[in-house]
PDB file of N, CA and C in Angstrom:
ATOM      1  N   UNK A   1      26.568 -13.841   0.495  1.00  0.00           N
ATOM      2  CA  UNK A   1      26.240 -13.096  -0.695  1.00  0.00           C
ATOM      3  C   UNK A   1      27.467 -12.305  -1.117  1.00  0.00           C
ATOM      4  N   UNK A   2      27.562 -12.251  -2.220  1.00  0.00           N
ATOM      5  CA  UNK A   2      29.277 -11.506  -2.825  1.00  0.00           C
ATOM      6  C   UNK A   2      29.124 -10.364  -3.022  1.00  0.00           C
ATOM      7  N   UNK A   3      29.451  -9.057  -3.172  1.00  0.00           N
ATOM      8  CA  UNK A   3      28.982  -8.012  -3.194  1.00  0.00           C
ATOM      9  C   UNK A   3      29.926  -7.140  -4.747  1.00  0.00           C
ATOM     10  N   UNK A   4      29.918  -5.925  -4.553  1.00  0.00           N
ATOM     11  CA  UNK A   4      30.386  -5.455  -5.488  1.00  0.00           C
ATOM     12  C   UNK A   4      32.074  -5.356  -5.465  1.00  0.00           C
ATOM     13  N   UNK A   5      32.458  -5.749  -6.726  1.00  0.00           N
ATOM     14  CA  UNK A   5      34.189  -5.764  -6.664  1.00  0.00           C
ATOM     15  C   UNK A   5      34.773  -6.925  -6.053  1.00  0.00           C
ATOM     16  N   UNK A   6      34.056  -7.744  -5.691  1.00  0.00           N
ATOM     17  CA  UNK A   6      34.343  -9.108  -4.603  1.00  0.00           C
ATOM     18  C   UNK A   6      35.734  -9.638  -4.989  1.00  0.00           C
ATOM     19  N   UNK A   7      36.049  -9.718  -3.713  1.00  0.00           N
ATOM     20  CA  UNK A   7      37.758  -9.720  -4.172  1.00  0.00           C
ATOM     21  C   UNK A   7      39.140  -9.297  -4.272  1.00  0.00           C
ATOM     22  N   UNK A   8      38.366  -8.086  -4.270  1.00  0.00           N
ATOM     23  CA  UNK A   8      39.572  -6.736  -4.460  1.00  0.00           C
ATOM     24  C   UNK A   8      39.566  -5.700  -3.329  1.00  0.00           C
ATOM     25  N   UNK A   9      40.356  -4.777  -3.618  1.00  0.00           N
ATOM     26  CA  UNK A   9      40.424  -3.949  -2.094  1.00  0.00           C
ATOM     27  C   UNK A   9      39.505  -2.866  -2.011  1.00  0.00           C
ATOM     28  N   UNK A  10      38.576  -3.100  -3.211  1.00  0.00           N
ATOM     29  CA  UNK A  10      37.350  -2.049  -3.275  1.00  0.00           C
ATOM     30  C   UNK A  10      35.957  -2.922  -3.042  1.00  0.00           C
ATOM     31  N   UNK A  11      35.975  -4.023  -2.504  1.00  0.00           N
ATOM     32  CA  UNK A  11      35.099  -4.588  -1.862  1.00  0.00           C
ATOM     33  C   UNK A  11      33.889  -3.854  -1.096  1.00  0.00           C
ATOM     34  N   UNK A  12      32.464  -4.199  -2.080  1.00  0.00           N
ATOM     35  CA  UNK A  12      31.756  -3.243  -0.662  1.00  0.00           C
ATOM     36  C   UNK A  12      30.191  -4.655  -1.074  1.00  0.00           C
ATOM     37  N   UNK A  13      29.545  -4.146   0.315  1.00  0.00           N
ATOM     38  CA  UNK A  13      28.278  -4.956   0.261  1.00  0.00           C
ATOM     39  C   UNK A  13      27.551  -4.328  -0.626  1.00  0.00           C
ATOM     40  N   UNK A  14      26.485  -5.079  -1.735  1.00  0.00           N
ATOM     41  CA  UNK A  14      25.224  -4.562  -2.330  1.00  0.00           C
ATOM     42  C   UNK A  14      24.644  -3.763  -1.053  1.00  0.00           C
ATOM     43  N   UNK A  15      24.195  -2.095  -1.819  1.00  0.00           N
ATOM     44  CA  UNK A  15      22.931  -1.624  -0.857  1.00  0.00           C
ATOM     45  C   UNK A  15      21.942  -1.280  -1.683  1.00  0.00           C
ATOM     46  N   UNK A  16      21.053  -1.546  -1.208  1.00  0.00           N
ATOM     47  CA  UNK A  16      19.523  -1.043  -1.318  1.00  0.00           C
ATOM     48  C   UNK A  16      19.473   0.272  -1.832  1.00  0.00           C
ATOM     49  N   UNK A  17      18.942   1.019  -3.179  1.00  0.00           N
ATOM     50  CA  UNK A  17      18.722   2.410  -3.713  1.00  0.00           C
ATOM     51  C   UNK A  17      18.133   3.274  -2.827  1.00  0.00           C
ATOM     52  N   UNK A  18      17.500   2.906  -2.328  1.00  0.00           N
ATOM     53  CA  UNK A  18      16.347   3.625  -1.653  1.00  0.00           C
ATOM     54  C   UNK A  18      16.797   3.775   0.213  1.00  0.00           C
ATOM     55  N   UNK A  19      17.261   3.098   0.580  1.00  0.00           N
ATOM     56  CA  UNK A  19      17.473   3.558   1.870  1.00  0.00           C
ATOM     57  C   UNK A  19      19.337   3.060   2.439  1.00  0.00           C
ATOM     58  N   UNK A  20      20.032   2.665   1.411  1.00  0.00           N
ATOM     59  CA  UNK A  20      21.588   2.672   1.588  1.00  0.00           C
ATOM     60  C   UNK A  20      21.577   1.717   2.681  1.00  0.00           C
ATOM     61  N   UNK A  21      20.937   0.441   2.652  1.00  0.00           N
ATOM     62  CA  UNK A  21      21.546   0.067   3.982  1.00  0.00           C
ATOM     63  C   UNK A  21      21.452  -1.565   2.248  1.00  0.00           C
ATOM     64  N   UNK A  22      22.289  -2.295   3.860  1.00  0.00           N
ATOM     65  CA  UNK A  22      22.626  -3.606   2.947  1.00  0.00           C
ATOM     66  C   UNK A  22      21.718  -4.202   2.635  1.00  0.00           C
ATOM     67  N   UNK A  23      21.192  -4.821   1.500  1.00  0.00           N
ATOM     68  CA  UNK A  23      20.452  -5.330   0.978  1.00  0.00           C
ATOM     69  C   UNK A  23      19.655  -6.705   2.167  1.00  0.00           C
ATOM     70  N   UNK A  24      20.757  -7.149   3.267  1.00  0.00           N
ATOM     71  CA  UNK A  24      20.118  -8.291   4.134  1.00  0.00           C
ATOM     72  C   UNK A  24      19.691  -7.123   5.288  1.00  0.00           C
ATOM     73  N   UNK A  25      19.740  -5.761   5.531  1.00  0.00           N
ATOM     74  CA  UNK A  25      19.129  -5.207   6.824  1.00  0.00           C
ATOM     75  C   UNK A  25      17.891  -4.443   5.872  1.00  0.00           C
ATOM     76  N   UNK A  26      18.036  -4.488   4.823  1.00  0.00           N
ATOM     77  CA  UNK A  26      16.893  -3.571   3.778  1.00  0.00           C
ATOM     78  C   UNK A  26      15.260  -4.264   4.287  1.00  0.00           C
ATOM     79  N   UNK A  27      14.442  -2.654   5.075  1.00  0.00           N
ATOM     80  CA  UNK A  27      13.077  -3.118   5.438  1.00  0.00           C
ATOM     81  C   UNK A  27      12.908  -2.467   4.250  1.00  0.00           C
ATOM     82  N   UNK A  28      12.782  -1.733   2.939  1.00  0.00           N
ATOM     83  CA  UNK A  28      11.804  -1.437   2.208  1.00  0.00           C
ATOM     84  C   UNK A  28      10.699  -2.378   1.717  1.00  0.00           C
ATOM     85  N   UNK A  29       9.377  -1.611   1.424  1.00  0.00           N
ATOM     86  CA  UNK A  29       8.550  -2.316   0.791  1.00  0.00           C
ATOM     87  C   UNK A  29       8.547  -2.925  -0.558  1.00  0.00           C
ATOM     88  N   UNK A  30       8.702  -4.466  -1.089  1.00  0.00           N
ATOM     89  CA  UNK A  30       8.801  -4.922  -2.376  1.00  0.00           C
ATOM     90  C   UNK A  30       8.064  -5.476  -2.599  1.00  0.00           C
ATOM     91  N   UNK A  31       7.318  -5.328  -4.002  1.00  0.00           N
ATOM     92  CA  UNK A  31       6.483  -6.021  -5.308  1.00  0.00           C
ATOM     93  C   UNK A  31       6.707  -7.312  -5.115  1.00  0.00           C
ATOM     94  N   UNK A  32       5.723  -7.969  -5.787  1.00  0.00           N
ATOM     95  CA  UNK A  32       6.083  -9.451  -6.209  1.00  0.00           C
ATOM     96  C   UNK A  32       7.360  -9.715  -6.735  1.00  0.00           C
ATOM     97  N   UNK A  33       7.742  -9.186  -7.872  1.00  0.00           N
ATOM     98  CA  UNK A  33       9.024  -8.528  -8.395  1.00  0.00           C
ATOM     99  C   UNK A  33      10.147  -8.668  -7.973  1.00  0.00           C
ATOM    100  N   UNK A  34       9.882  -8.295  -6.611  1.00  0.00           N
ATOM    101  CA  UNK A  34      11.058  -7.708  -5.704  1.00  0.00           C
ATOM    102  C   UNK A  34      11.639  -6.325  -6.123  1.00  0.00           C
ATOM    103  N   UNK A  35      11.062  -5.826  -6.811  1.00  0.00           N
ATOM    104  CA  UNK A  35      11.229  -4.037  -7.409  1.00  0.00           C
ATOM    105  C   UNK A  35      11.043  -3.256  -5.279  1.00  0.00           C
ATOM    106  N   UNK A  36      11.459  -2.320  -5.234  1.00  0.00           N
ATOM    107  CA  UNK A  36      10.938  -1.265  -4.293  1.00  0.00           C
ATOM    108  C   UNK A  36       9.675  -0.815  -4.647  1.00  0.00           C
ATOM    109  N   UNK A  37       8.617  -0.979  -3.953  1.00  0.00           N
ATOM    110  CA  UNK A  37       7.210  -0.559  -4.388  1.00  0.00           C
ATOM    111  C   UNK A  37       6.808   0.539  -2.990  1.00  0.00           C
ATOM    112  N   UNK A  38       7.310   1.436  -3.177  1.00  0.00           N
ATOM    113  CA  UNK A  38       6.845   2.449  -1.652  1.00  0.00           C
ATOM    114  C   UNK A  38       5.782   3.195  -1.966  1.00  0.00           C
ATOM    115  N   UNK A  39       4.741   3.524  -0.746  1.00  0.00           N
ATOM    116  CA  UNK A  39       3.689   4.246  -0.681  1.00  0.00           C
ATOM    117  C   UNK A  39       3.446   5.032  -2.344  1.00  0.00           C
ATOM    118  N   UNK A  40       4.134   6.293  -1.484  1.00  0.00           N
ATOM    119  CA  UNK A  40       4.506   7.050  -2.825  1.00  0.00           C
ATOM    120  C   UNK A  40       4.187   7.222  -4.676  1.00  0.00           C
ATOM    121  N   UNK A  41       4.764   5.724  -4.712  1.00  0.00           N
ATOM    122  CA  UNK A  41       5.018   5.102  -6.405  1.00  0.00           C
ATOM    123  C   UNK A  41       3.613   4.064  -6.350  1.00  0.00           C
ATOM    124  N   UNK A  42       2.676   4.242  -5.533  1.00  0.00           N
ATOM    125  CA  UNK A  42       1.546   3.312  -6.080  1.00  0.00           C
ATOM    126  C   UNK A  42       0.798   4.473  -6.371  1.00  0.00           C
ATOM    127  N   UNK A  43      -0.308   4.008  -7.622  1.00  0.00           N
ATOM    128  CA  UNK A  43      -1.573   5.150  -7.705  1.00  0.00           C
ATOM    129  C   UNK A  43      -3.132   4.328  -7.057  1.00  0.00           C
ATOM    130  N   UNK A  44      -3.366   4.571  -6.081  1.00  0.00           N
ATOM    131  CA  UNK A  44      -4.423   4.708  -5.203  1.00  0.00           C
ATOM    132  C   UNK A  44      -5.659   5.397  -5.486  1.00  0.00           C
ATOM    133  N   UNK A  45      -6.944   5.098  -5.654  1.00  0.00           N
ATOM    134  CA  UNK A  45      -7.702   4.979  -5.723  1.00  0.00           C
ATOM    135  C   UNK A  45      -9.188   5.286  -4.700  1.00  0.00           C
ATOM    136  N   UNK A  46      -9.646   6.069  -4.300  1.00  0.00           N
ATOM    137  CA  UNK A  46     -10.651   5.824  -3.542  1.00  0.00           C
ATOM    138  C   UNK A  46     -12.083   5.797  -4.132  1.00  0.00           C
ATOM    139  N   UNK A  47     -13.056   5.307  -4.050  1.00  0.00           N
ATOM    140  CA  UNK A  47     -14.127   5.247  -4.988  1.00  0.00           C
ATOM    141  C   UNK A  47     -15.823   5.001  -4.207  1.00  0.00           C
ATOM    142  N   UNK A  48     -16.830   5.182  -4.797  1.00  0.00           N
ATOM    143  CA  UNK A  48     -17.735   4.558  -4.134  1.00  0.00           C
ATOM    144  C   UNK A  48     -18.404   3.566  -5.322  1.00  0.00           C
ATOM    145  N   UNK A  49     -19.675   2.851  -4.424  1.00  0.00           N
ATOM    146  CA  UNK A  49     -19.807   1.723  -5.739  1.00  0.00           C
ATOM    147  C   UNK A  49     -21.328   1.502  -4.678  1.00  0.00           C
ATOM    148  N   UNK A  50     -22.554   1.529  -5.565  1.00  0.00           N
ATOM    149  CA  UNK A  50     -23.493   1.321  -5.220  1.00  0.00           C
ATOM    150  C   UNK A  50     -23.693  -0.761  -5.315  1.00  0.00           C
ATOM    151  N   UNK A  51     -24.027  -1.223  -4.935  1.00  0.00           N
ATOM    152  CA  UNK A  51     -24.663  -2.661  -4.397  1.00  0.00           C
ATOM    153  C   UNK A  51     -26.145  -3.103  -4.293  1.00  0.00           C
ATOM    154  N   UNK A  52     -26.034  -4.454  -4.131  1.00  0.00           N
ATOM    155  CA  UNK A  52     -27.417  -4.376  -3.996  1.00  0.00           C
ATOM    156  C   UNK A  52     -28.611  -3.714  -2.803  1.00  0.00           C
ATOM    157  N   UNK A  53     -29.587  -3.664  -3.152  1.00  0.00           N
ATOM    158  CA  UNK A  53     -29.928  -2.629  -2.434  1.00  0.00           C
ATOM    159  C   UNK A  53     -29.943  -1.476  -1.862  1.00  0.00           C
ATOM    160  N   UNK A  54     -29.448  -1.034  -3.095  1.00  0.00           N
ATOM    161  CA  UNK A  54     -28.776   0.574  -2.760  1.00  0.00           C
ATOM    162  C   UNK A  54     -27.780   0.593  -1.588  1.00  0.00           C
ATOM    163  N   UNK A  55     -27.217  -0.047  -1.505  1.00  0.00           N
ATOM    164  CA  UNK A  55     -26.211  -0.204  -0.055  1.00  0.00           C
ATOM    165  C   UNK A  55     -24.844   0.529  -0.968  1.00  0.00           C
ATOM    166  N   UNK A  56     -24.499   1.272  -0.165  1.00  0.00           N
ATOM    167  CA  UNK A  56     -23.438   2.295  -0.640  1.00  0.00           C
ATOM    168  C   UNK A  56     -21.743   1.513   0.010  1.00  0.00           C
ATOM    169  N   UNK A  57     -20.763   1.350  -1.244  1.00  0.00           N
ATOM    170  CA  UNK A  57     -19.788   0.522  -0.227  1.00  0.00           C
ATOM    171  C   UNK A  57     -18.529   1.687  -1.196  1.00  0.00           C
ATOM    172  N   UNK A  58     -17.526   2.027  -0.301  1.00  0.00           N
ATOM    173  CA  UNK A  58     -15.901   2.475  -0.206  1.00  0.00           C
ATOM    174  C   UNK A  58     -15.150   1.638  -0.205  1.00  0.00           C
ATOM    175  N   UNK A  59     -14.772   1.655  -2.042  1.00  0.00           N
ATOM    176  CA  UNK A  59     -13.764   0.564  -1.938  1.00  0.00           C
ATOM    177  C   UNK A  59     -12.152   1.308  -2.786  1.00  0.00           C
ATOM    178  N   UNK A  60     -11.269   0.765  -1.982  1.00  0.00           N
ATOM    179  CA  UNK A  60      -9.844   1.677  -2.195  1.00  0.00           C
ATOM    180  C   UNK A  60      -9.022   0.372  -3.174  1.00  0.00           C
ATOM    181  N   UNK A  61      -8.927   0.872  -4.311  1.00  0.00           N
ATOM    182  CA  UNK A  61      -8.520   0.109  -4.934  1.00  0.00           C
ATOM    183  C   UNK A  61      -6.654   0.594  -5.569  1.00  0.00           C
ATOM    184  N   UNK A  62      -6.124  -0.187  -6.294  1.00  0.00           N
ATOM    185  CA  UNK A  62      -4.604   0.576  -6.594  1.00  0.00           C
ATOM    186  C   UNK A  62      -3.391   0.296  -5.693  1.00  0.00           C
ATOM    187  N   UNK A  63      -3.640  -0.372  -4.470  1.00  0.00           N
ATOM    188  CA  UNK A  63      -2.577  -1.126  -3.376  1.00  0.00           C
ATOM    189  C   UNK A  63      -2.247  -2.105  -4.021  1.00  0.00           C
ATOM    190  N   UNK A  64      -0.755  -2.612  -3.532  1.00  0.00           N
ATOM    191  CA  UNK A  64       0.065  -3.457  -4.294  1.00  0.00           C
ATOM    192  C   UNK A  64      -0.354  -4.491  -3.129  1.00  0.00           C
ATOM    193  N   UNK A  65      -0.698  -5.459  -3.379  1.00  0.00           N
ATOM    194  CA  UNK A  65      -1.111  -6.325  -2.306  1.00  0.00           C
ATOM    195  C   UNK A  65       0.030  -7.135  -1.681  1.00  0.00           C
ATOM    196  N   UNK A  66       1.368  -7.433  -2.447  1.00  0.00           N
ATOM    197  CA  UNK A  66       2.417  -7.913  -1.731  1.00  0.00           C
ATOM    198  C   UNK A  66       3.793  -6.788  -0.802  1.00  0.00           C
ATOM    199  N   UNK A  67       3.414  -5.370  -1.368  1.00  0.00           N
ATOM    200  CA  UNK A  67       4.532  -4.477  -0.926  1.00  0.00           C
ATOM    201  C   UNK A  67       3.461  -3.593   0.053  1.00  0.00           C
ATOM    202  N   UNK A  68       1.992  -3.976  -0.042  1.00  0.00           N
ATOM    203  CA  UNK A  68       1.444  -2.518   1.186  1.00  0.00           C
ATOM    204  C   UNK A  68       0.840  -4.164   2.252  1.00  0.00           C
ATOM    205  N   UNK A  69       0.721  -3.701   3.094  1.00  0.00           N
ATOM    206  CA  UNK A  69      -0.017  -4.404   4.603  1.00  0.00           C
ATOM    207  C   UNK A  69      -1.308  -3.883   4.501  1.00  0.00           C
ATOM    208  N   UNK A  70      -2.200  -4.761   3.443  1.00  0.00           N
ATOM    209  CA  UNK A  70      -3.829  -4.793   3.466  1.00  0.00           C
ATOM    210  C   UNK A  70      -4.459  -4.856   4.399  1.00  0.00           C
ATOM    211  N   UNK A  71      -4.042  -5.872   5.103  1.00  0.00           N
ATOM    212  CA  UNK A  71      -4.835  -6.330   6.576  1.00  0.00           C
ATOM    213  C   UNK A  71      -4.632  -5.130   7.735  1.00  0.00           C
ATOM    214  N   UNK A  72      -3.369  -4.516   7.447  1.00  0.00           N
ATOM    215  CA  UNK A  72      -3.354  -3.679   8.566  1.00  0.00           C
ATOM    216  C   UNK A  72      -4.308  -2.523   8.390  1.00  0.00           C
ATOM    217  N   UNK A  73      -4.109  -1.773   6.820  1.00  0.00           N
ATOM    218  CA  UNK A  73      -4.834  -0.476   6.272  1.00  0.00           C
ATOM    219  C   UNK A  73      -6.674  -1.083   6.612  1.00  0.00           C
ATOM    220  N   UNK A  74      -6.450  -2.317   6.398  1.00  0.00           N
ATOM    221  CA  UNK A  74      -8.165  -2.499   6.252  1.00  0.00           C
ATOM    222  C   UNK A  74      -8.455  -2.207   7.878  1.00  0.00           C
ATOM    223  N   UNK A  75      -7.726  -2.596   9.108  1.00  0.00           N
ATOM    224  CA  UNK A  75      -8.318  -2.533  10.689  1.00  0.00           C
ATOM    225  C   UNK A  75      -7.777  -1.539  10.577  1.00  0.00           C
ATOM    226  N   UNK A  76      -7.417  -0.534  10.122  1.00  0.00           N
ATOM    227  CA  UNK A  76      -7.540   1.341  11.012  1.00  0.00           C
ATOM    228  C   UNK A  76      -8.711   1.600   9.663  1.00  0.00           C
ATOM    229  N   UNK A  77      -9.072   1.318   8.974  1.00  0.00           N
ATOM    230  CA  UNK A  77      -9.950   2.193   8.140  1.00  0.00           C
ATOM    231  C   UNK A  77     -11.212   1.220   8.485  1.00  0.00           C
ATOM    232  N   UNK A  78     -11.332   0.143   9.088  1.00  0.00           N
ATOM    233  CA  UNK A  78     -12.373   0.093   9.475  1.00  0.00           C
ATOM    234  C   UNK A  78     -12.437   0.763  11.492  1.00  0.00           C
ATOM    235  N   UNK A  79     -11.612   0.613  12.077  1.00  0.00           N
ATOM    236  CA  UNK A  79     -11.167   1.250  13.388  1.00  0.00           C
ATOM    237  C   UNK A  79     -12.265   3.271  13.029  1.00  0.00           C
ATOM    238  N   UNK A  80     -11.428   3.357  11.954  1.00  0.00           N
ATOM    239  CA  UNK A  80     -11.563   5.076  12.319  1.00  0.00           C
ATOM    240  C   UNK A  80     -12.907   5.210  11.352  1.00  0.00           C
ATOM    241  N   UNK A  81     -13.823   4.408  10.192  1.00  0.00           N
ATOM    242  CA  UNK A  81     -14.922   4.590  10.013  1.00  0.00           C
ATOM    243  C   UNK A  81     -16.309   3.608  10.933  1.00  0.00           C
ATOM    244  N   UNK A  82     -15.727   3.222  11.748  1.00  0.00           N
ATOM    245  CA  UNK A  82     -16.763   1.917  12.747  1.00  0.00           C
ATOM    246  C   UNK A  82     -17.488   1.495  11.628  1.00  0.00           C
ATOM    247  N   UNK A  83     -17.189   0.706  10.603  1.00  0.00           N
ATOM    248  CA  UNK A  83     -17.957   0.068   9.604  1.00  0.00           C
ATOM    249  C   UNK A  83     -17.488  -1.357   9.767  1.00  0.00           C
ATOM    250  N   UNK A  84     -17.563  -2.129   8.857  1.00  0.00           N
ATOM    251  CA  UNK A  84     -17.148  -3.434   8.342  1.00  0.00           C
ATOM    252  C   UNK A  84     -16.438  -3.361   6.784  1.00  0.00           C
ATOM    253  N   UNK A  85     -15.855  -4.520   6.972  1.00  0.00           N
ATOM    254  CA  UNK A  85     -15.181  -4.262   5.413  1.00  0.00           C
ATOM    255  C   UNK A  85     -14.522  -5.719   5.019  1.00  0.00           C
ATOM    256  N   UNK A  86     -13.624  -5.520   3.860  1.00  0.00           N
ATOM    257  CA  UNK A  86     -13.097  -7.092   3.531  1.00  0.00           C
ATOM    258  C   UNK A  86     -12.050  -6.595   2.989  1.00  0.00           C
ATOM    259  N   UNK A  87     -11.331  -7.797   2.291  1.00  0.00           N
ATOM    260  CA  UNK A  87     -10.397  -7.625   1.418  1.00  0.00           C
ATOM    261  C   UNK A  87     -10.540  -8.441   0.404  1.00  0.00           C
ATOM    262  N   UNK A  88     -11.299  -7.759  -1.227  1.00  0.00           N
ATOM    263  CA  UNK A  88     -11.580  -8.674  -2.372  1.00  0.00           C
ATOM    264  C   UNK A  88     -10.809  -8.387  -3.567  1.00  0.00           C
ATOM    265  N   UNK A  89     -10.392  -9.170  -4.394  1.00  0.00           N
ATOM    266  CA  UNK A  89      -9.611  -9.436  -5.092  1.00  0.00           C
ATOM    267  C   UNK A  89      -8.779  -7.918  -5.122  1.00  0.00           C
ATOM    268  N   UNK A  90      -7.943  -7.967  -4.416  1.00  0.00           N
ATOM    269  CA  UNK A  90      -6.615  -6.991  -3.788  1.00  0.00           C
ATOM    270  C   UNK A  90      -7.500  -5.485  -3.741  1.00  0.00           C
ATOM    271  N   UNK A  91      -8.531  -5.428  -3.432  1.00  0.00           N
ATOM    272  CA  UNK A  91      -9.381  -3.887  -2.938  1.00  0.00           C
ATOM    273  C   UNK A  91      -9.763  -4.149  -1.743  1.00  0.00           C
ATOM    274  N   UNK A  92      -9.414  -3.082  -0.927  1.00  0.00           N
ATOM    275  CA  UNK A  92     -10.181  -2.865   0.173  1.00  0.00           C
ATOM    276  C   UNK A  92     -11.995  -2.204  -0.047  1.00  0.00           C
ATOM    277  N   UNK A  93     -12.583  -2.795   0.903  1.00  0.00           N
ATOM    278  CA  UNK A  93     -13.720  -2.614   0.621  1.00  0.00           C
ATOM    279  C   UNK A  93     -14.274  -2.267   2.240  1.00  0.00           C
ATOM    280  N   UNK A  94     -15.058  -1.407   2.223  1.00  0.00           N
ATOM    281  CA  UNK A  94     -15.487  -0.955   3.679  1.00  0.00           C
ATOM    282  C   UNK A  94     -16.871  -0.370   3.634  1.00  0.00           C
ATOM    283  N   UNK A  95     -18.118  -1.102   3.950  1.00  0.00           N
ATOM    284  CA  UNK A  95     -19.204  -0.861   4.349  1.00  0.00           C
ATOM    285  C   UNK A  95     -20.054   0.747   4.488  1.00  0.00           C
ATOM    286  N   UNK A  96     -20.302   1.365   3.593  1.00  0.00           N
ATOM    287  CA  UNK A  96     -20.619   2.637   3.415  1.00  0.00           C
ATOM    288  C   UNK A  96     -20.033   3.838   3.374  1.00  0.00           C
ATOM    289  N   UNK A  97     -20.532   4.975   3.165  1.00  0.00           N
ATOM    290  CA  UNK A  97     -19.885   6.139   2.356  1.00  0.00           C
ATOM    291  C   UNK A  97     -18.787   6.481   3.181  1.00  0.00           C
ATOM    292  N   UNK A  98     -17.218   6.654   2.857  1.00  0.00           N
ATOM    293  CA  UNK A  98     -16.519   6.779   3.981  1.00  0.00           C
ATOM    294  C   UNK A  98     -15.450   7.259   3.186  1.00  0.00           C
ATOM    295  N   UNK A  99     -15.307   8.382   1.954  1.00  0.00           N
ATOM    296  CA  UNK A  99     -14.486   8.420   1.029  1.00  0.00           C
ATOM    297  C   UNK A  99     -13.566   9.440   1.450  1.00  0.00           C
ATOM    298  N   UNK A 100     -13.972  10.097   1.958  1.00  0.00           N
ATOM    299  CA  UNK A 100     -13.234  11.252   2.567  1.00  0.00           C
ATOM    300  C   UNK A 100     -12.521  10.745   3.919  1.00  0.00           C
ATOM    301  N   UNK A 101     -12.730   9.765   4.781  1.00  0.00           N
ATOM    302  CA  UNK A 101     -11.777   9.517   5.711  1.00  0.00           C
ATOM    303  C   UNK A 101     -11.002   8.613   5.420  1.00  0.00           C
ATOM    304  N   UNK A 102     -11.551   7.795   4.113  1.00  0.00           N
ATOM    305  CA  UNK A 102     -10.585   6.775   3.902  1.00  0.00           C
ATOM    306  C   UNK A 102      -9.191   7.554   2.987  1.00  0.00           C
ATOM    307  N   UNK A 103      -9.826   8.475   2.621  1.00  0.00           N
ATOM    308  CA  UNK A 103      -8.960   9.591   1.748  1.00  0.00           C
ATOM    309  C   UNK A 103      -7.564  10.043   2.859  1.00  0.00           C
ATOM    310  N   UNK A 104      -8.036  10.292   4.079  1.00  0.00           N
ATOM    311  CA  UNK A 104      -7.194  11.150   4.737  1.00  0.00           C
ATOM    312  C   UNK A 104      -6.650  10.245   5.739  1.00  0.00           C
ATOM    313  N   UNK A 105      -6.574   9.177   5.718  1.00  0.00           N
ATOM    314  CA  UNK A 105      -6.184   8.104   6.642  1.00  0.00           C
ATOM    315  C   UNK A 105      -4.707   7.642   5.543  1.00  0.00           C
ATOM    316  N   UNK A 106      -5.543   7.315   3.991  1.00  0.00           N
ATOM    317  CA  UNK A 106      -4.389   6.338   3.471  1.00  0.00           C
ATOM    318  C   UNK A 106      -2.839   7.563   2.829  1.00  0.00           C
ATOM    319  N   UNK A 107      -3.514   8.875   2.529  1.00  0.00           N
ATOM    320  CA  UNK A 107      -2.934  10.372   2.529  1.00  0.00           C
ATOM    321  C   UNK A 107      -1.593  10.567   3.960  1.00  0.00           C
ATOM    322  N   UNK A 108      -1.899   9.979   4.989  1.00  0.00           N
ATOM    323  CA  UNK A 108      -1.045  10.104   6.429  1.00  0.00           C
ATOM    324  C   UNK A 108      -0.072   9.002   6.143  1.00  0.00           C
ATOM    325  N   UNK A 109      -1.040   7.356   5.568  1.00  0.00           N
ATOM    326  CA  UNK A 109       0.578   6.952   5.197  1.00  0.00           C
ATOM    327  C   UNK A 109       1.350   7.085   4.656  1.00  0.00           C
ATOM    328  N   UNK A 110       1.027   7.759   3.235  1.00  0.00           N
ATOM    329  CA  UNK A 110       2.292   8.464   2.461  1.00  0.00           C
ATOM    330  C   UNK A 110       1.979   8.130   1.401  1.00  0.00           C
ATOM    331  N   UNK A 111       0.751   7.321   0.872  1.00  0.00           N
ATOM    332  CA  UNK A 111       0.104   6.718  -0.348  1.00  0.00           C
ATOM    333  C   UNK A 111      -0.449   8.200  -0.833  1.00  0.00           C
ATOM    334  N   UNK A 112      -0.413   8.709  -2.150  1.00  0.00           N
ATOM    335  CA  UNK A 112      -1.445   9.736  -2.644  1.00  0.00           C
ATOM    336  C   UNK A 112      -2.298   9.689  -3.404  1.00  0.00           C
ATOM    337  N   UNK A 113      -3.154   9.382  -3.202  1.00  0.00           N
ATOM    338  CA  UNK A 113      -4.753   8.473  -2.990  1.00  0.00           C
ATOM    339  C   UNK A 113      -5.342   9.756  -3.638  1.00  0.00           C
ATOM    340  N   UNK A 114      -6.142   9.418  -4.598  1.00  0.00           N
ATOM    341  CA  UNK A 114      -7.204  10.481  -5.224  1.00  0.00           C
ATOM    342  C   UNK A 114      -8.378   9.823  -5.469  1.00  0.00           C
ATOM    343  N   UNK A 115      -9.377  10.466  -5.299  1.00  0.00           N
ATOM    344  CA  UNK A 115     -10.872  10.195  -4.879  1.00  0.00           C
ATOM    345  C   UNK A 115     -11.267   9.767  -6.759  1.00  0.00           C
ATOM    346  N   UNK A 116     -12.211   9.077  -6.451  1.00  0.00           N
ATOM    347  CA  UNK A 116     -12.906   8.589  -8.001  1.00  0.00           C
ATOM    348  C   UNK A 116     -14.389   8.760  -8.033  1.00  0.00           C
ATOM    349  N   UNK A 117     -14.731   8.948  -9.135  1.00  0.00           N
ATOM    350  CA  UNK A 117     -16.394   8.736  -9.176  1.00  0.00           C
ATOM    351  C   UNK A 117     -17.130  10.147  -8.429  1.00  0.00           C
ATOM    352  N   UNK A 118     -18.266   9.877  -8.182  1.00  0.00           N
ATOM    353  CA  UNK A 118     -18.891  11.025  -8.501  1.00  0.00           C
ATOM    354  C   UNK A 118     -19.586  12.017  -6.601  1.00  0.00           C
TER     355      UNK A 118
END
C-alpha cells in the first residue's frame, strides 16, 4: 500500500483518524462503508413492544450491525437478564421487560443508549 508523499523523503504510512496507528494494524470499528462507526457515534435505542399475547419483549434497536458485535451484545444481555432473545432484522430483541438492564449493560460499552416508549 503507498502511503502519503510516496517517494520522497517525507514518506509516511496512511494512519487511521481515530487511533494513529497504520491503517493495516487499525482494530477500529467500521460501517459497511468502511467509515469509523464507534460506540459513541451510534444512536441506540432501548424500547419495549407488547406481542402477542400480551407478552412484553426489549428490543434495542440503532446498532450498526456490521461495526458493533450483535451476537456478542445479544449473549451478555441475555447472560445478565436470564431471558431468551434473537437477532431480527439488525434489533436485538430479548424476551421480557428488561429496559433498564439492557440500558446499563449497553451504557458500560460506551454506546449512549436512551430508553424509548413509555
Amino acid at each position: 500500500m503507498s502511503g502519503l508523499f510516496d517517494g520522497t523523503s517525507l514518506e509516511r504510512p496512511v494512519t487511521c483518524p481515530a487511533c494513529d496507528k497504520s491503517l493495516d494494524e487499525c482494530a477500529c470499528p467500521r460501517n459497511a462503508a468502511g467509515n469509523i462507526s464507534r460506540p459513541k457515534d451510534q444512536h441506540v435505542r432501548v424500547g419495549r413492544e407488547k406481542r402477542r399475547k400480551g407478552k412484553i419483549v426489549t428490543v434495542v434497536s440503532g446498532l450498526d450491525p456490521v461495526a458493533s458485535n450483535l451476537g456478542d451484545i445479544l449473549r451478555q444481555l441475555k447472560s445478565a437478564c436470564a431471558a431468551g432473545g434473537t437477532i431480527s432484522d439488525g434489533r436485538i430483541e430479548i424476551q421480557g421487560d428488561h429496559r433498564e438492564k439492557a440500558l446499563v449493560i449497553l451504557r458500560d460499552h460506551g454506546y449512549p443508549a436512551k430508553a424509548t416508549g413509555g
